[in-house]
Protein backbone atom coordinates (compact mmCIF):
# COMPACT_ATOMS: atom_id res chain seq x y z
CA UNK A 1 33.48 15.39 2.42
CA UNK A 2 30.55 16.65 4.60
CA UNK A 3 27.66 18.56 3.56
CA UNK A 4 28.78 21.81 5.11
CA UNK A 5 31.99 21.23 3.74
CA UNK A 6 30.78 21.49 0.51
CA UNK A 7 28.76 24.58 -1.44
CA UNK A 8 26.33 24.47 -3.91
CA UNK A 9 26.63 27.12 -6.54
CA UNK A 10 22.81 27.46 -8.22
CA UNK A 11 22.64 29.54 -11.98
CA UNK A 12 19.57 30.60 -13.54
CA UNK A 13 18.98 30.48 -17.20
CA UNK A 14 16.55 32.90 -19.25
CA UNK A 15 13.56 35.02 -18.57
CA UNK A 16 14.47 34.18 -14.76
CA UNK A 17 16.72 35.53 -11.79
CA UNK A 18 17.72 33.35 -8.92
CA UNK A 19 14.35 33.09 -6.73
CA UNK A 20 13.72 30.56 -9.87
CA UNK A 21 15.87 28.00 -7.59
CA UNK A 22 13.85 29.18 -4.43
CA UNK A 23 12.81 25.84 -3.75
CA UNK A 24 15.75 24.07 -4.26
CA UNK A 25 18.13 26.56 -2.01
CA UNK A 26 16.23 25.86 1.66
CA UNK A 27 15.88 22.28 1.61
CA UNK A 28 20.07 22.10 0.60
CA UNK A 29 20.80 24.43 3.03
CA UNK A 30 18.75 22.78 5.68
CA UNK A 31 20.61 19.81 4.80
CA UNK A 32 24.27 21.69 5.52
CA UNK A 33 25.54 23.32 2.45
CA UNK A 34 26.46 26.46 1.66
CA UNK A 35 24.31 27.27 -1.04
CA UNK A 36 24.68 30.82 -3.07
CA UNK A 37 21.94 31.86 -6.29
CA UNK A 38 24.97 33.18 -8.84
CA UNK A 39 23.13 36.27 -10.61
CA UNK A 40 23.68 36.84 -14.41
CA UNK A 41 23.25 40.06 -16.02
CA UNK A 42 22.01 38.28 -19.48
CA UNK A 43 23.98 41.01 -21.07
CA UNK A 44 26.34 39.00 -23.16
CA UNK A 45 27.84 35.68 -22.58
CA UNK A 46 31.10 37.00 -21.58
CA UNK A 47 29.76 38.95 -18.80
CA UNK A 48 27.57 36.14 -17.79
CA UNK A 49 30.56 34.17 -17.43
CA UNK A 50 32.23 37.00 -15.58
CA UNK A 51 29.50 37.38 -13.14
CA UNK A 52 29.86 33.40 -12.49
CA UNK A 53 33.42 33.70 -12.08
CA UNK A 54 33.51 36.93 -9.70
CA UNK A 55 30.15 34.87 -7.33
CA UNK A 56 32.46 31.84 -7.23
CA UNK A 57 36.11 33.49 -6.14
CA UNK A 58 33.88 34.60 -3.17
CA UNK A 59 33.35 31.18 -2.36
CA UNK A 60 36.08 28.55 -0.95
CA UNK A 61 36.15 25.30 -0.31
CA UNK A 62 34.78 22.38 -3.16
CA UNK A 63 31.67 23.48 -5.32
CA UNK A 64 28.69 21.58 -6.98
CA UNK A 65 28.15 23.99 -9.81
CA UNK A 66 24.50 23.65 -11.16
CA UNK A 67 22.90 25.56 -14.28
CA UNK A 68 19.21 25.72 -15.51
CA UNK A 69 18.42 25.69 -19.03
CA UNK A 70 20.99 28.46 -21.15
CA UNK A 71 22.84 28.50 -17.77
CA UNK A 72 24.15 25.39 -19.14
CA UNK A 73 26.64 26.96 -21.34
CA UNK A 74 27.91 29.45 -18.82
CA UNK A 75 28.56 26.77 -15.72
CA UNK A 76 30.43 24.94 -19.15
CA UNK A 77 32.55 27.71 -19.31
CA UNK A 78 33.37 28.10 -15.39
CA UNK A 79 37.11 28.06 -15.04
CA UNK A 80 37.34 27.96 -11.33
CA UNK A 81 39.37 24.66 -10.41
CA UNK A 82 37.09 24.12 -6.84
CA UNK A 83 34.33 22.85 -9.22
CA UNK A 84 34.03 19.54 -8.55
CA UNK A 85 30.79 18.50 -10.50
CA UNK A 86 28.49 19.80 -12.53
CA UNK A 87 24.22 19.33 -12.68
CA UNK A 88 22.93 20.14 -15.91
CA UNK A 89 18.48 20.64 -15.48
CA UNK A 90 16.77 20.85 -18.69
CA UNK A 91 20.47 22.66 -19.64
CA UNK A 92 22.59 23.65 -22.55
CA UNK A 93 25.42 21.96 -22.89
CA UNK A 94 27.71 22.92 -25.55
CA UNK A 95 30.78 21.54 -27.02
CA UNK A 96 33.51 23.47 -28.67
CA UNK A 97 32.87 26.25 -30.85
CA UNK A 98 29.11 25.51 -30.73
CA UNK A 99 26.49 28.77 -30.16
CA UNK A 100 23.67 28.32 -27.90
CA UNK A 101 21.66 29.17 -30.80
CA UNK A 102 22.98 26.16 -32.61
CA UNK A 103 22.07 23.74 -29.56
CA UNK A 104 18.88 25.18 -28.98
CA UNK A 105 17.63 24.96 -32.38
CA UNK A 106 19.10 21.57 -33.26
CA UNK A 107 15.38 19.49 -32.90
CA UNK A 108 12.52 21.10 -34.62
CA UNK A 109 10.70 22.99 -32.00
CA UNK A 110 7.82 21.53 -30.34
CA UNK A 111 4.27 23.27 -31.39
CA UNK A 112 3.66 25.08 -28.30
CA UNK A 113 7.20 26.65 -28.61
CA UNK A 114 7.33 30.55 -28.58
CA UNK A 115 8.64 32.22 -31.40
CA UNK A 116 11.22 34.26 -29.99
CA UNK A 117 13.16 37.74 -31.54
CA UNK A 118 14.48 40.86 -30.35
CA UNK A 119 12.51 43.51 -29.14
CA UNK A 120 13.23 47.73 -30.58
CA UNK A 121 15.72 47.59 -27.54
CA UNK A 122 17.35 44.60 -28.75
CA UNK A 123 16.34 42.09 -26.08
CA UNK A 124 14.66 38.59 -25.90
CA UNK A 125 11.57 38.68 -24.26
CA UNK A 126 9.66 35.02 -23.06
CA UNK A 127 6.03 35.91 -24.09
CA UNK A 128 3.64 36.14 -21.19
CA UNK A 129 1.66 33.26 -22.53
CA UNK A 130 4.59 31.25 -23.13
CA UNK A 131 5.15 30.61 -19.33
CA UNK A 132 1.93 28.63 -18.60
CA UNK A 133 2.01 26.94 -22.33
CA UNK A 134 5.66 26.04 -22.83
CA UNK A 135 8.08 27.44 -19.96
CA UNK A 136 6.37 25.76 -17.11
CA UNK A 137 3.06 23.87 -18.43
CA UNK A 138 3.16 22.51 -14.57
CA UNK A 139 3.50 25.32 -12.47
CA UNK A 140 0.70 26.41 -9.98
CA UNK A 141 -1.03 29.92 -11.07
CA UNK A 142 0.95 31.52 -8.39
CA UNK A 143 3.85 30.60 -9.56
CA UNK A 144 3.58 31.42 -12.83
CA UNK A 145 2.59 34.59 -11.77
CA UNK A 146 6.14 35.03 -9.91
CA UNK A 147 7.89 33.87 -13.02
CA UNK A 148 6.18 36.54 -15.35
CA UNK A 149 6.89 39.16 -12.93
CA UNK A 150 10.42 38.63 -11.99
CA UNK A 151 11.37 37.51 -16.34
CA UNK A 152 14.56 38.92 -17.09
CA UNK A 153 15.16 39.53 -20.83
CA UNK A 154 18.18 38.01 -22.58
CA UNK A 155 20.64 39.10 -25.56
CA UNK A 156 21.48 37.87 -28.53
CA UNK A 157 24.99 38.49 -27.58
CA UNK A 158 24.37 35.93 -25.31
CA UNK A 159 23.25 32.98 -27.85
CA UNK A 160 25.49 33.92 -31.01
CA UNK A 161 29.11 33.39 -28.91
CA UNK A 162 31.24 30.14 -29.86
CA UNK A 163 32.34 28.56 -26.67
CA UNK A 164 35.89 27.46 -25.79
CA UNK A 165 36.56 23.98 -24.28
CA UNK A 166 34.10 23.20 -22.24
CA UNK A 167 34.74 22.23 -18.33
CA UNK A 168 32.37 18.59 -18.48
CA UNK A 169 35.34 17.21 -20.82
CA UNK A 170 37.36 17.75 -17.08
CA UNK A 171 34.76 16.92 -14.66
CA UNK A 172 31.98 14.10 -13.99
CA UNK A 173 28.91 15.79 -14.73
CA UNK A 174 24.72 14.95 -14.22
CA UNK A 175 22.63 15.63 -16.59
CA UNK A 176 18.32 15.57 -15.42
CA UNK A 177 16.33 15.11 -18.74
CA UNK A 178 13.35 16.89 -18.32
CA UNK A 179 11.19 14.74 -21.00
CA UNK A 180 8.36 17.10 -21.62
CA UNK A 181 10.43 20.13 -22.04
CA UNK A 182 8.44 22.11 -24.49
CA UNK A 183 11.39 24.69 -24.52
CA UNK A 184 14.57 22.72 -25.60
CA UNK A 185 13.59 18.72 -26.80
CA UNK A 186 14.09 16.20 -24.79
CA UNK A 187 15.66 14.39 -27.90
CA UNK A 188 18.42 17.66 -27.55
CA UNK A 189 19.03 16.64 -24.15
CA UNK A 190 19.81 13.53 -24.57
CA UNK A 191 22.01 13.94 -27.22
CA UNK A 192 24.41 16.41 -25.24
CA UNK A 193 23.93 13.89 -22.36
CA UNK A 194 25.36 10.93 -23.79
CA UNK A 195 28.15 13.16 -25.55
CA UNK A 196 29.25 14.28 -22.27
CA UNK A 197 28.90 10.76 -20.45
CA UNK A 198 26.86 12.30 -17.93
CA UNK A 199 24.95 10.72 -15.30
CA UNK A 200 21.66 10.93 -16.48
CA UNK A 201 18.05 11.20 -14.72
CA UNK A 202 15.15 11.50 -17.23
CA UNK A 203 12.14 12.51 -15.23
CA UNK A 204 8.33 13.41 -17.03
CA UNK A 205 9.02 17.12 -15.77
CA UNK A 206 8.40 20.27 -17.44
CA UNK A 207 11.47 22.86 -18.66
CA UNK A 208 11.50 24.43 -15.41
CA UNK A 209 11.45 21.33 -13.01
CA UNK A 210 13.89 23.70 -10.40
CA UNK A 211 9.94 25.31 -9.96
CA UNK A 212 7.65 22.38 -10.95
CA UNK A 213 9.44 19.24 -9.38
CA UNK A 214 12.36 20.59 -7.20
CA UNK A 215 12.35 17.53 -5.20
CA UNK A 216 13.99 15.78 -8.31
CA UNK A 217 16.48 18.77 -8.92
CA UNK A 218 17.30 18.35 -5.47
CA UNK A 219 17.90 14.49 -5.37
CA UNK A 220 20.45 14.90 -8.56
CA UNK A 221 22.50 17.54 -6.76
CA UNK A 222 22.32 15.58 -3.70
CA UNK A 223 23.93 12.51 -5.71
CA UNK A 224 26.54 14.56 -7.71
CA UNK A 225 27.59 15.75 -3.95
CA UNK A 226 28.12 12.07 -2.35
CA UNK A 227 29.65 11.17 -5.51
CA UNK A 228 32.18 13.69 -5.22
CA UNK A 229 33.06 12.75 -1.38
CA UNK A 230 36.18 11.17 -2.65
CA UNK A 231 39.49 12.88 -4.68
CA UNK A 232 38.86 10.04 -7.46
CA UNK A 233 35.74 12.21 -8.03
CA UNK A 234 37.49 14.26 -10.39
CA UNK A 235 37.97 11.24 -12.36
CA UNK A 236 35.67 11.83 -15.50
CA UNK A 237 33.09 8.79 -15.76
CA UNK A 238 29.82 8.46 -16.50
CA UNK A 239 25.83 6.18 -16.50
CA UNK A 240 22.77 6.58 -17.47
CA UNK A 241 19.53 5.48 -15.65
C-alpha cells in the first residue's frame, strides 16, 4: 500500500482546532499522504462524531485515523469501515459505556492540573495559565501563545455521553504514552493501552507532544501506516515497547 495510497485523517482534542497538528500534517504530506485536519465543533459528542464521520465520507481510499487527547473517544467511535488503524497521542480511549469524564478522572490529578468547570455560558474553558504549566509545559513561548489564542472551549455534553462499542476492539491500534502528561496520567494511559492491546510508544513528552515533539507523533503514524500495507492488517494484534 503506498504512501499516497493511503490518507491520514488528524483529530484535535480540547481547547485546540486543527493547526494543533500543524507540524505533523507537512512532513506526512511531504512524505505522500493525503493528510486532512478533521474539525470538531466541541458541541456535544454526537456532533463531534458527526463532524468526523461527514470529513471522512469525503475521503476514499484506506485511512490512518489519529486523535489527540479527548479526540480519543470520538476516532473510538468512527464507524467508517476504510479505517484501517488507529494512533491514540496522549488520547482517551474508552471502552463501552464509559464517559470521558470517567476516564479522565480515573488517576488522581497531578498538582499542576487545572481545575476545570463550566463557564455562565456553559462551556469548558483551559485556563490561560494552564497551557504553559500543564497543557504543554514544553512548548516554546510562541507557541503557547498560538495555543491560547486559537483554544476552543468544550461541553460538558461532550464528557458526560456513554460510548457504544468502541472501533479498537475491530482494528490494531497505537497507542504513544506521553509520560509527563500533566493533563491525563500517564498511569491512565497505560491502563487503556494494555486493555486495548495497542502498540505502545511511551516517550518523556508533554500532553501535547503533536506541538512539543511531533517528530515522535509522526514516527507512530508512520509505523501504524507500514503496518497496515497488508489485508492481514485488519487482524487485531498488539506489543508494547
Amino acid at each position: 500500500m503506498p504512501s499516497n495510497d493511503v490518507s491520514v485523517v488528524l483529530v484535535h482534542g480540547a481547547w485546540a482546532d486543527g493547526s494543533s497538528w500543524a507540524r505533523v500534517i507537512a512532513p506526512l504530506a511531504a512524505q505522500g499522504f493525503n493528510v486532512v485536519a478533521a474539525p470538531l465543533p466541541l458541541t456535544s459528542f454526537e456532533d463531534d462524531v458527526s463532524a468526523l464521520h461527514q470529513t471522512l465520507a469525503r475521503i476514499g481510499g484506506p485511512v490512518v485515523l489519529a486523535g489527540h487527547a479527548y479526540a480519543g473517544a470520538v476516532i473510538g467511535a468512527a464507524g467508517n469501515s476504510h479505517v484501517r488503524a488507529l494512533v491514540y497521542v496522549a488520547a482517551l480511549a474508552l471502552d463501552e459505556s464509559e464517559t470521558v469524564a470517567d476516564v479522565f478522572y480515573r488517576a488522581t490529578p497531578h498538582a499542576l492540573a487545572p481545575k476545570l468547570a463550566p463557564d455562565d455560558h456553559g462551556l469548558i474553558y483551559l485556563p490561560d495559565a494552564a497551557f504553559a504549566s500543564a497543557f504543554a509545559q514544553d512548548a516554546a513561548a510562541d507557541d503557547l501563545t498560538v495555543l491560547r489564542a486559537v483554544q476552543r472551549p468544550i461541553s460538558p455534553a461532550c464528557i458526560t455521553v456513554p460510548v457504544a462499542r468502541p472501533l479498537w476492539k475491530d482494528r490494531p491500534a497505537w497507542f504513544l504514552v506521553a509520560e509527563q502528561d500533566r493533563m491525563i496520567a500517564a498511569e491512565t494511559q497505560h491502563f487503556m493501552a494494555r486493555r486495548m492491546n495497542a502498540h505502545v510508544r511511551s516517550h518523556p513528552v508533554d500532553h501535547t507532544p503533536i506541538v512539543t515533539a511531533p517528530g515522535i507523533v509522526i514516527d507512530i503514524i508512520l509505523e501504524a501506516a507500514r503496518a497496515c500495507a497488508a489485508p492481514e492488517c485488519l487482524l487485531k494484534t498488539g506489543s508494547s515497547s
